[in-house]
Protein backbone atom coordinates (compact mmCIF):
# COMPACT_ATOMS: atom_id res chain seq x y z
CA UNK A 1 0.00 0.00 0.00
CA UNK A 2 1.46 3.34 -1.00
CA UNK A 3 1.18 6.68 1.80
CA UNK A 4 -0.80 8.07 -0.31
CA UNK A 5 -3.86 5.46 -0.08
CA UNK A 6 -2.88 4.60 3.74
CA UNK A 7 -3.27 8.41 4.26
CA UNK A 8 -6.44 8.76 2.33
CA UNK A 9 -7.69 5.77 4.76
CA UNK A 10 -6.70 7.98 8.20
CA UNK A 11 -8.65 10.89 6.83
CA UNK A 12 -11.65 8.63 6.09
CA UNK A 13 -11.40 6.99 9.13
CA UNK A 14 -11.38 10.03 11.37
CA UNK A 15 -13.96 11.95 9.20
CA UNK A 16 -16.13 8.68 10.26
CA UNK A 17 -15.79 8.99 13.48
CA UNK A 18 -16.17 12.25 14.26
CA UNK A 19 -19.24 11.78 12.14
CA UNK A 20 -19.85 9.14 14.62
CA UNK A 21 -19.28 11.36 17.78
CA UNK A 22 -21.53 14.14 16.71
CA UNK A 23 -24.35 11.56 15.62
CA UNK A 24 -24.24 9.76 19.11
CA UNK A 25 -24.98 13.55 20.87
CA UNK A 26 -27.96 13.87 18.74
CA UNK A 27 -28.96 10.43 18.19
CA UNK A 28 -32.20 10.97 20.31
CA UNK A 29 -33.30 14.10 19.18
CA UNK A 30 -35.80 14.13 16.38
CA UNK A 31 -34.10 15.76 13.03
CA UNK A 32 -36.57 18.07 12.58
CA UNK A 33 -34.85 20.01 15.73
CA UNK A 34 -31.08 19.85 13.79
CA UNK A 35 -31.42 22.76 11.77
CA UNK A 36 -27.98 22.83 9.85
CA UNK A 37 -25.37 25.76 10.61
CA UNK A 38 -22.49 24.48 9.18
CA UNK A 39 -20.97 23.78 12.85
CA UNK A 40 -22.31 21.20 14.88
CA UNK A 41 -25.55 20.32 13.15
CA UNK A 42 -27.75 22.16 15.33
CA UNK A 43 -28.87 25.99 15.33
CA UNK A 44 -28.49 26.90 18.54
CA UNK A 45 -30.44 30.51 20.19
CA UNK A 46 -29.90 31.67 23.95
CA UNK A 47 -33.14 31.58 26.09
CA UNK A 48 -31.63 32.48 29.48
CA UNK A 49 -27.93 34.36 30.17
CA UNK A 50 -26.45 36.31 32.81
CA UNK A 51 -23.40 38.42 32.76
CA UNK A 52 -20.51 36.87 34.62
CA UNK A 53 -18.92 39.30 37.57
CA UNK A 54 -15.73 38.99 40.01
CA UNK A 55 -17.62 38.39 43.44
CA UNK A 56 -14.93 40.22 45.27
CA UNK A 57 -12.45 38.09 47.35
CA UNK A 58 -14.14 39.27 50.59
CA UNK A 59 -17.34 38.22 49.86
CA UNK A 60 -16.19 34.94 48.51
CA UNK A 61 -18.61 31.90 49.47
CA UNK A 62 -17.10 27.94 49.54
CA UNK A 63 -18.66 24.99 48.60
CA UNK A 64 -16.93 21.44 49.19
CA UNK A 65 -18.25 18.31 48.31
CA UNK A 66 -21.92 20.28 47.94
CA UNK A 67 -24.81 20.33 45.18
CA UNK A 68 -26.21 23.76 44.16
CA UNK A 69 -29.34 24.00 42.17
CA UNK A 70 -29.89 27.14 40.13
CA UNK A 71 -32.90 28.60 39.07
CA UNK A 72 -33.44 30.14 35.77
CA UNK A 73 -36.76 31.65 33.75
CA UNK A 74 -36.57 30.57 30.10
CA UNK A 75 -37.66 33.34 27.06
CA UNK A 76 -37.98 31.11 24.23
CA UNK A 77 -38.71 26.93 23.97
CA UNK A 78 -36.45 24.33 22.32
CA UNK A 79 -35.28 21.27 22.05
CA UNK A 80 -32.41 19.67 22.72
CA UNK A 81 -30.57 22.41 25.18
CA UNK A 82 -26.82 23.00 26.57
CA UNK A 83 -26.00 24.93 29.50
CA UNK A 84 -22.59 27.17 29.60
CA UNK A 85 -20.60 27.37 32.98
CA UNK A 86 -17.69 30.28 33.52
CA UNK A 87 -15.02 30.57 35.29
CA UNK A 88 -14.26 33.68 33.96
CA UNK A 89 -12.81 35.77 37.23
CA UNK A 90 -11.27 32.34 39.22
CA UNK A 91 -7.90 31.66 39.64
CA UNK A 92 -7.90 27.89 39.73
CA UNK A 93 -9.36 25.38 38.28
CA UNK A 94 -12.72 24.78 38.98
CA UNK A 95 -14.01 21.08 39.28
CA UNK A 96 -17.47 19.88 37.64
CA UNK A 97 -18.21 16.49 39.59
CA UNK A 98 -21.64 16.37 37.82
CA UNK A 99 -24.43 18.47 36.22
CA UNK A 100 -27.96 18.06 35.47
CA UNK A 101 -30.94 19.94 34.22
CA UNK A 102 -34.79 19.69 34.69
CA UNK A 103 -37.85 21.65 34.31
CA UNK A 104 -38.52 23.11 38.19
CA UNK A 105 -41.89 22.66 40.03
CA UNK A 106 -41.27 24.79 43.06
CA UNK A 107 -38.97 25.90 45.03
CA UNK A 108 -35.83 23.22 44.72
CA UNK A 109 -38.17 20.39 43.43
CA UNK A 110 -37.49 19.23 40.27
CA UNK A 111 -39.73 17.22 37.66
CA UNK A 112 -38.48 13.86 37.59
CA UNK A 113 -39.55 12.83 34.19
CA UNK A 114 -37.65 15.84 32.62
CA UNK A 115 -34.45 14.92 34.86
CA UNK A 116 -31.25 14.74 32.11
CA UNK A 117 -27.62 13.98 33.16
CA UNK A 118 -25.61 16.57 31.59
CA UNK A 119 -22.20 15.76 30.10
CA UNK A 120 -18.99 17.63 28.74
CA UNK A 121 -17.40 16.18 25.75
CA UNK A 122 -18.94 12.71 26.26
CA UNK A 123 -18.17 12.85 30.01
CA UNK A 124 -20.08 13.38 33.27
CA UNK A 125 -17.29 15.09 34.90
CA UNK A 126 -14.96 17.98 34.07
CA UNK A 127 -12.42 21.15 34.66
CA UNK A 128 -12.94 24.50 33.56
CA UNK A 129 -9.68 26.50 33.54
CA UNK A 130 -9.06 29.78 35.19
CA UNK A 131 -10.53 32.35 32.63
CA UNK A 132 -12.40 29.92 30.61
CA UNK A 133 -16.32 28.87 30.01
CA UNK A 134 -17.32 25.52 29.09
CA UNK A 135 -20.54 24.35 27.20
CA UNK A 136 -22.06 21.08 27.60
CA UNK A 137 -23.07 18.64 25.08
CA UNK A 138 -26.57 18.76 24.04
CA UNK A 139 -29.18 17.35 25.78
CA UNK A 140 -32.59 15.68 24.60
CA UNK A 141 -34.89 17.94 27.26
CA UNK A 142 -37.68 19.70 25.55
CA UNK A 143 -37.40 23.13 27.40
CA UNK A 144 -40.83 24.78 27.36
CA UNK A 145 -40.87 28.86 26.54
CA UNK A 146 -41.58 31.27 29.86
CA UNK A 147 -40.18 28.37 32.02
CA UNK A 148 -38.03 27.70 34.96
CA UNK A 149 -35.69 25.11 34.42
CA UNK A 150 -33.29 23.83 37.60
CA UNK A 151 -29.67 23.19 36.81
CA UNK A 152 -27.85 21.22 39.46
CA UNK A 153 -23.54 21.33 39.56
CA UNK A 154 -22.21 19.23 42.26
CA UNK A 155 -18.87 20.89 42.86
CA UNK A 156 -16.73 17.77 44.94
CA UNK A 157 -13.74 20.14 46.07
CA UNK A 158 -13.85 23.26 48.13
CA UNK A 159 -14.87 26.01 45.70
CA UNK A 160 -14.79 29.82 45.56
CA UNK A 161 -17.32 31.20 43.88
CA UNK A 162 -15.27 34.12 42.33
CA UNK A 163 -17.66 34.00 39.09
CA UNK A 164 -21.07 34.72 39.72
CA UNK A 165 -24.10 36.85 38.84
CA UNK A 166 -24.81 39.16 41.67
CA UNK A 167 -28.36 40.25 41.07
CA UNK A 168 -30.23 37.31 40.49
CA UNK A 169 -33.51 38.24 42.39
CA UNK A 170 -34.26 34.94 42.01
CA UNK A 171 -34.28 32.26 44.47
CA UNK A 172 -31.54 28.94 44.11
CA UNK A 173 -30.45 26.34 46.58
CA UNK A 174 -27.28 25.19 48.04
CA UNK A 175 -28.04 21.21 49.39
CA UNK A 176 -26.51 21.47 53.06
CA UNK A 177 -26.70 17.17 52.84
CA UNK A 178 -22.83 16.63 51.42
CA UNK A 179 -22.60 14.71 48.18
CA UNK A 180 -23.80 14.84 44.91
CA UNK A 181 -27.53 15.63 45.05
CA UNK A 182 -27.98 16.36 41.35
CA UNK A 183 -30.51 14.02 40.56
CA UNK A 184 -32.47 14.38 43.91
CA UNK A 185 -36.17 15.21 43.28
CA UNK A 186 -36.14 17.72 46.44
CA UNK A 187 -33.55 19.32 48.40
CA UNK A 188 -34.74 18.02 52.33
CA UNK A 189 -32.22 20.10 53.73
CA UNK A 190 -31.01 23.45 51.89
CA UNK A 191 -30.05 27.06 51.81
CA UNK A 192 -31.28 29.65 49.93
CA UNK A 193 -28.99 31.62 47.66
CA UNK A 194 -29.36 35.09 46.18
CA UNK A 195 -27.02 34.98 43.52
CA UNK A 196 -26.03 32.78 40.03
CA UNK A 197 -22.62 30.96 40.81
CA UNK A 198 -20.59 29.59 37.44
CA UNK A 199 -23.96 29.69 35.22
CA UNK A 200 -23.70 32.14 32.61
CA UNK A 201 -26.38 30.24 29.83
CA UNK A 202 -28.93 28.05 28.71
CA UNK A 203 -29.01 27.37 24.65
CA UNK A 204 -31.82 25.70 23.00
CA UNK A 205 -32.10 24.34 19.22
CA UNK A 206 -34.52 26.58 16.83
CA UNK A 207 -35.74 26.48 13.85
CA UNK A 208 -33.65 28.26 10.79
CA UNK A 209 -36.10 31.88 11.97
CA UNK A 210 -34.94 31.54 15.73
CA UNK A 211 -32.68 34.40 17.63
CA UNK A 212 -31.34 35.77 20.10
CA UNK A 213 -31.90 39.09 21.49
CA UNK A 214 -29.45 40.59 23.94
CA UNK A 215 -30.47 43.25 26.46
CA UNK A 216 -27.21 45.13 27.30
CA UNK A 217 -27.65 47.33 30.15
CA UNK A 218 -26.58 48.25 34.04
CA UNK A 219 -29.20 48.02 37.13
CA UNK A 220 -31.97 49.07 35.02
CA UNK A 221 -31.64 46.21 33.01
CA UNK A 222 -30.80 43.84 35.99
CA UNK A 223 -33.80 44.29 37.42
CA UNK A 224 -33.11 46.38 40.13
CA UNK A 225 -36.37 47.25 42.01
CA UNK A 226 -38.20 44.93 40.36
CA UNK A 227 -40.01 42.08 42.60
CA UNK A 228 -37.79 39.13 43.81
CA UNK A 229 -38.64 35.69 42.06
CA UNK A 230 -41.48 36.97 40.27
CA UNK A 231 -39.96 37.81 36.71
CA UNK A 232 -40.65 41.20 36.24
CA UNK A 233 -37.29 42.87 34.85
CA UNK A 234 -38.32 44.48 31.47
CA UNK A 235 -36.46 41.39 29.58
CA UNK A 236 -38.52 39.12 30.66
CA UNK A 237 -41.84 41.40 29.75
CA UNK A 238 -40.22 42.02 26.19
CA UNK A 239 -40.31 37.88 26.42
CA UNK A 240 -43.87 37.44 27.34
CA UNK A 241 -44.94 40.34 24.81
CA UNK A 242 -42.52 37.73 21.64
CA UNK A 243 -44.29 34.51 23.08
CA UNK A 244 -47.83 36.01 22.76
CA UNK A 245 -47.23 37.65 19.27
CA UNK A 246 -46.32 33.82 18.64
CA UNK A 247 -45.30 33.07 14.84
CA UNK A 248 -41.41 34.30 14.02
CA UNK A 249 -41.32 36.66 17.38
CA UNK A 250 -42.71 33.27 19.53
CA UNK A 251 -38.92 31.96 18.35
CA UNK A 252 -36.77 34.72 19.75
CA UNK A 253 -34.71 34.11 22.51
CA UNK A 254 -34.28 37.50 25.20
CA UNK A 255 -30.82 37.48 27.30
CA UNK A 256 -30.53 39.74 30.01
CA UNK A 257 -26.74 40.71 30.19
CA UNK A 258 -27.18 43.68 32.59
CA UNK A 259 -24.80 44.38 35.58
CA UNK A 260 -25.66 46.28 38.72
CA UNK A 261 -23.40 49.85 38.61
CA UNK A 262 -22.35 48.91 34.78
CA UNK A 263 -21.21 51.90 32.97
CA UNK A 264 -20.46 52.64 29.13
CA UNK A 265 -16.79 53.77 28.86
CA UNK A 266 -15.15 52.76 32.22
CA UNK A 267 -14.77 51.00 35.18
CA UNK A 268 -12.96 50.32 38.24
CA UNK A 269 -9.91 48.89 36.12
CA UNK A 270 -9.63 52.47 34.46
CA UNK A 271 -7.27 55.29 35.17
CA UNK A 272 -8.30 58.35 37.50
CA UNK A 273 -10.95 56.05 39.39
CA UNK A 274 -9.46 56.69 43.30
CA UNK A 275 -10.47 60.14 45.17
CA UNK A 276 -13.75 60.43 44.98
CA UNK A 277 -16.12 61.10 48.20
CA UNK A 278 -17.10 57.54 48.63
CA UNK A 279 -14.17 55.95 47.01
CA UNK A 280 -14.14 53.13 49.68
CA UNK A 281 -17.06 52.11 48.99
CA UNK A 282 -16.27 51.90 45.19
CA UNK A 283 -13.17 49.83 46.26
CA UNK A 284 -15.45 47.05 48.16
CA UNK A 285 -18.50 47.08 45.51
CA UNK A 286 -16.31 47.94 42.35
CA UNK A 287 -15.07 44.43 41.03
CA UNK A 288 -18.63 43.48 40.74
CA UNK A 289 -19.78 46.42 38.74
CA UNK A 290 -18.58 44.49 35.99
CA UNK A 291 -15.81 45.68 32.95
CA UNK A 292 -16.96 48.46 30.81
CA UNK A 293 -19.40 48.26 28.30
CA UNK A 294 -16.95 48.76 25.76
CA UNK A 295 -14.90 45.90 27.14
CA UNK A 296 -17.51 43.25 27.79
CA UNK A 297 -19.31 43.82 24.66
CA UNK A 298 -17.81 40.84 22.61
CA UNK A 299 -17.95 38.74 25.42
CA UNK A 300 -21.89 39.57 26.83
CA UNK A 301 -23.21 39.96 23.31
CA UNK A 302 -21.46 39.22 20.25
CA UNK A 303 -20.66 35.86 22.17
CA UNK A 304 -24.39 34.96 22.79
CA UNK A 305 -25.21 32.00 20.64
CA UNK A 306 -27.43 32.98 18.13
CA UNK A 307 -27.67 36.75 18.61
CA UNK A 308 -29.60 38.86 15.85
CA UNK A 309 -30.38 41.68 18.35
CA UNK A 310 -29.17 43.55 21.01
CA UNK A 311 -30.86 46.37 22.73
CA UNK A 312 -28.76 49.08 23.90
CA UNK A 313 -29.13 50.93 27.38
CA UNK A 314 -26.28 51.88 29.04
CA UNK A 315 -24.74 55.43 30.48
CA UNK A 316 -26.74 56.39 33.44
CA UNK A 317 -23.89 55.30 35.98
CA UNK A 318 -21.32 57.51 33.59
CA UNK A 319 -23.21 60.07 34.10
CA UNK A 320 -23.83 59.70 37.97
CA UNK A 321 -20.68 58.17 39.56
CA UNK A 322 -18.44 61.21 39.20
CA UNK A 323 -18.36 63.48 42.24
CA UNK A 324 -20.25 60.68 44.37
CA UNK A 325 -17.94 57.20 44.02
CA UNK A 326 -15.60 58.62 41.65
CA UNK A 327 -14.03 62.10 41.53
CA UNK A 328 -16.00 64.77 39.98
CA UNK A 329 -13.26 65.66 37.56
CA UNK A 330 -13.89 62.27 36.30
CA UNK A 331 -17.42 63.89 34.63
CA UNK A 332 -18.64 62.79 31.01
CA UNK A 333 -20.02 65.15 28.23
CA UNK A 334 -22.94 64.16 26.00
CA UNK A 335 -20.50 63.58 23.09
CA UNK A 336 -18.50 60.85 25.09
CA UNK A 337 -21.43 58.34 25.73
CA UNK A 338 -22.66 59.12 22.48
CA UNK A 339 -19.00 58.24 20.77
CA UNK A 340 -19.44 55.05 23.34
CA UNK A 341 -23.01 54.25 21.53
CA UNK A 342 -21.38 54.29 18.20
CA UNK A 343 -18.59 52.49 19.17
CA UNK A 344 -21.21 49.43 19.88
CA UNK A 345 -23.03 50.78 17.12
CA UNK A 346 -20.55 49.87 14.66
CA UNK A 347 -19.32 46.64 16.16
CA UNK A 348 -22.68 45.10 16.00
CA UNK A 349 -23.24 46.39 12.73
CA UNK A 350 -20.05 44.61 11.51
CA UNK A 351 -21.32 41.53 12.74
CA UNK A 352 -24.84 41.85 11.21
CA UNK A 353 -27.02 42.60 14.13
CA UNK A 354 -29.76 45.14 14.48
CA UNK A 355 -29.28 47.18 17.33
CA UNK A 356 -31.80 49.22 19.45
CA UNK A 357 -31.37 52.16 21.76
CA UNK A 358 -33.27 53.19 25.19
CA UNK A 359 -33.17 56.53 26.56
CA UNK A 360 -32.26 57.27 29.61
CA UNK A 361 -34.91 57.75 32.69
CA UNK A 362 -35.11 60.07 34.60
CA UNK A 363 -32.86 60.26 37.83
CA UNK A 364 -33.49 63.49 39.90
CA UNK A 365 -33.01 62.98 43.45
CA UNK A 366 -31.31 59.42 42.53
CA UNK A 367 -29.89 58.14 46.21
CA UNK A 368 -27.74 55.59 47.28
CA UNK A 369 -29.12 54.21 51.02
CA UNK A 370 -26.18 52.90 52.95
CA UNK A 371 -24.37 55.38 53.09
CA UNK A 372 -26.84 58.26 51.72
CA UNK A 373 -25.49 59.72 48.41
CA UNK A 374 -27.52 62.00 46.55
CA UNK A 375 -26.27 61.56 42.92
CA UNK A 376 -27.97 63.98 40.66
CA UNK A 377 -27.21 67.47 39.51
CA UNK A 378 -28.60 70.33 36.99
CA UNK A 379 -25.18 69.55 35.12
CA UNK A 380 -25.90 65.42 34.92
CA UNK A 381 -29.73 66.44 33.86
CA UNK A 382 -28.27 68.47 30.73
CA UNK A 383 -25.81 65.18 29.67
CA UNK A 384 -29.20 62.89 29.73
CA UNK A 385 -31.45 65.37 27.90
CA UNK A 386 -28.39 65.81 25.16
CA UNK A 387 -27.92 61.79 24.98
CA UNK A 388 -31.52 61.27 24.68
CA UNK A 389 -31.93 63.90 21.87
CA UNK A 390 -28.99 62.39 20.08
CA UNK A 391 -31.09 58.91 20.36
CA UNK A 392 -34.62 60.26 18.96
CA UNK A 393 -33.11 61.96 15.91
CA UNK A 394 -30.07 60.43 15.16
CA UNK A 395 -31.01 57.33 13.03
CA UNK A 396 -27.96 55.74 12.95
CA UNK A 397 -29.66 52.36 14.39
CA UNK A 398 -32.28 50.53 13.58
CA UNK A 399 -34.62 51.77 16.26
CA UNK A 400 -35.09 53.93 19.58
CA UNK A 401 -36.96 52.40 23.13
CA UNK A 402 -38.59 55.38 24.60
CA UNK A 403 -38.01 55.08 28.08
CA UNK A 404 -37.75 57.82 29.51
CA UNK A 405 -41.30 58.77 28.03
CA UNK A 406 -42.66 56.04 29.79
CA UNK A 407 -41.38 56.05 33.28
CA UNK A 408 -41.12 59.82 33.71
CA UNK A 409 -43.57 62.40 35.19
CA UNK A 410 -44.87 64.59 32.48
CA UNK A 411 -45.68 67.43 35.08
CA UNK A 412 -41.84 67.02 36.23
CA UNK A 413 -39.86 65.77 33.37
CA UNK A 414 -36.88 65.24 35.32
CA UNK A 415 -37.95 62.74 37.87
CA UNK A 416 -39.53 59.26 37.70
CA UNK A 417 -43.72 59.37 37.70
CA UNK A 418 -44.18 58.22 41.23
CA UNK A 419 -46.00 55.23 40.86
CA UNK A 420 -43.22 53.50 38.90
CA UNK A 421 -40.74 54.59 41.14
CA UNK A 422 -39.14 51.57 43.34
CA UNK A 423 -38.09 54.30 46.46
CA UNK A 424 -34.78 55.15 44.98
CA UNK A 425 -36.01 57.84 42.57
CA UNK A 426 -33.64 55.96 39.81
CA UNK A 427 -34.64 52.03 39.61
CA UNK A 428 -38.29 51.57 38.53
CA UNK A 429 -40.81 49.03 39.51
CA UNK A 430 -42.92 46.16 37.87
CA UNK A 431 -45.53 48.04 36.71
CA UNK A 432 -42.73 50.68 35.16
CA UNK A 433 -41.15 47.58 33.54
CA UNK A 434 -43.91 46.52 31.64
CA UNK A 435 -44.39 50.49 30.86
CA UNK A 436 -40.51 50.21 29.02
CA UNK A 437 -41.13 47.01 27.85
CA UNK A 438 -43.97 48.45 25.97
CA UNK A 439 -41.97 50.93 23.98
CA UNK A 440 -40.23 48.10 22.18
CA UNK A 441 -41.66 47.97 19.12
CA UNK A 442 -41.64 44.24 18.06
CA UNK A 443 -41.99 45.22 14.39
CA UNK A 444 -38.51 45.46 15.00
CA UNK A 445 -37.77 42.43 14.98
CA UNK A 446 -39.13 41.30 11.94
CA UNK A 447 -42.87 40.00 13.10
CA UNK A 448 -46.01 42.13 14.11
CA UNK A 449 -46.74 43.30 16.92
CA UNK A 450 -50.54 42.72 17.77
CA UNK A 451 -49.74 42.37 21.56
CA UNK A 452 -48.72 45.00 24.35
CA UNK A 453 -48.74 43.60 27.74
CA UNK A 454 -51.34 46.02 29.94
CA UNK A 455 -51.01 47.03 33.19
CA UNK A 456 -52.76 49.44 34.38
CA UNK A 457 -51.07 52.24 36.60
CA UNK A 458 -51.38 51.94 40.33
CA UNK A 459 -53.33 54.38 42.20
């Protein structure tokens, strides 16, 4: 036999079997789910992400030889799924004993008929690096739209949770019985966790008109002020509004990448940061306020699988850190978030996506609690009215999300209407949500838009 023909044979017998690997993953699923990409066989859209963030060394919590179950609301249905896991901000290794996923019935009980061992290159175990994210092999679970799903990591060694998502306002479970609990219908004896260790996403399969549509924002987007465990951040009512308009929008995915204290153009990483009044407490809180927007952008967004959209609606925290957490020298002009905005602008442009801006709400008499800061000013009123002018008129994205209109008083412009004010005079409340939510035109995205979610006004 010549090298040539033996060589031939090694190609063909390696193209076979990785034919062989990637039909064993899918063997289950029915075809009609394996829409063709030209990767892995399978068009994959996000229906649930959060934004990894550095916990902060201090406020590290440990977990050895423990279970955790995490709790996540899904935006669009599928079938099969994968879930992503980051270890984005550790600085060892961290150790995946085992993972599984299952539709939730309450609290930390799981559906037992939807129960699915989860596995990572063919394996039930595995290491994510310092710095890296892993995604897990599909999965045959058929993941309903508007959801919650329960994905359970049994973590063997003593783990940091230096990756995280701080804000979950949603309730998960830590089993306090040692061992792997994964695939235990209830947790008997638990404790209840506030935030999203390691889990950064949940993917499902679509068909070839499925998305993904990225909300890319600070506390506003978060959900800050909105009710705990109860859904209500204004991704998850721009998800409800797709899944009611059902035909193309009822297949578009809605991933919530905000961070608490985000801003646009910096962060705690960037120069001139130290001095300002209440710098310490910008020291203890900044490493979870996330990198800039600017920074994080290919990760939070152009990283999402699927993406076709991403909603813009970032700046308020450039506008009201300096002379509060960060010196007042430190200030931003119009013209600098706007450069910021078209920064993103272009980037997602480049990659194809349609992009849509908010305005900014209003923020007079904005206030920190512990310890009181009063953030606004007449100067950081005249940046927001110049940003938001630049955003009705400027056409130079596909499409503008009133929201300041909606949330603000019309007899005083400046400040939040009352009754869609969460106490803070700068996060909003459900019934402001679905107001915001509202303004997003699902024309937008291709599909009609018969539905708006109502809510009347509180008295």
């Amino acid at each position: 036999m010549n090298k040539r023909s033996s060589g031939v044979r090694r190609t063909a017998a390696l193209a076979v079997t990785g034919c062989a690997l990637v039909a064993s993953a899918f063997a289950n699923i029915p075809t009609a789910w394996l829409i063709d990409n030209g990767e892995t066989g399978v068009r994959w859209v996000g229906t649930w992400a959060a934004a990894p963030q550095f916990s902060g060394t201090a406020s590290d919590e440990t977990y050895a030889n423990q279970t955790l179950r995490l709790i996540v609301h899904t935006s669009v249905g599928g079938r099969p799924a994968r879930i992503r896991l980051s270890n984005l901000y550790g600085d060892q290794p961290l150790e995946i004993g085992a993972a599984r996923v299952a539709r939730r019935v309450k609290d930390a009980e799981i559906d037992p008929a939807s129960d699915r061992a989860l596995t990572f290159r063919g394996r039930a175990s595995t290491t994510v690096a310092a710095g890296s994210t892993v995604v897990s092999d599909a999965v045959d679970l058929d993941v309903p739209a508007l959801s919650d799903l329960a994905i359970s990591v049994f973590l063997p060694t003593a783990t940091a949770t230096r990756t995280e998502h701080t804000l979950a306002l949603q309730t998960s479970y830590a089993a306090q019985t040692s061992g792997d609990r994964t695939a235990d219908v209830r947790f008997h004896d638990s404790k209840a966790m506030s935030t999203w260790p390691f889990l950064s996403g949940v993917d499902v399969a679509a068909s070839s008109r499925g998305a993904s549509i990225v909300a890319f924002g600070s506390s506003t987007t978060d959900g800050d002020g909105s009710t705990p465990d109860a859904n209500r951040r204004w991704p998850d009512v721009l998800a409800e509004r797709l899944q009611k308009a059902g035909g193309s929008n009822g297949e578009l995915g809605v991933l919530n990448l905000g961070i608490i204290g985000n801003r646009l153009l910096t962060d705690i990483h960037s120069p001139r940061q130290a001095g300002g009044p209440f710098g310490a407490l910008l020291d203890q809180l900044g490493p979870r306020l996330g990198d800039a927007g600017v920074k994080r952008f290919d990760r939070d967004v152009l990283g999402q699988a699927g993406v076709k959209y991403v909603i813009l609606a970032l700046g308020v925290n450039d506008i009201l850190f300096p002379g509060s957490f960060i010196p007042a020298s430190e200030s931003v002009a119009g013209r600098d978030l706007i450069a910021g905005n078209r920064q993103l602008i272009a980037r997602a442009h480049k990659k194809g996506l349609r992009v849509i801006v908010t305005t900014i709400p209003p923020f007079e008499n904005a206030l920190f609690r512990r310890p009181a800061i009063n953030f606004s000013t007449p100067d950081k009123e005249r940046v927001r009215q110049e940003v938001n002018a630049w955003i009705r008129t400027s056409h130079e994205f596909e499409g503008v999300a009133d929201f300041d209109a909606a949330v603000r008083d019309p007899d005083h412009p400046a400040q939040l209407l009352s009754n869609y004010d969460s106490g803070d005079h700068l996060h909003v409340n459900d019934a402001a949500n679905v107001a915001q939510a509202n303004t997003i035109r699902l024309a937008l995205f291709g599909g009609g838009d018969p539905y708006l979610h109502k809510q009347p006004i509180a008295d």
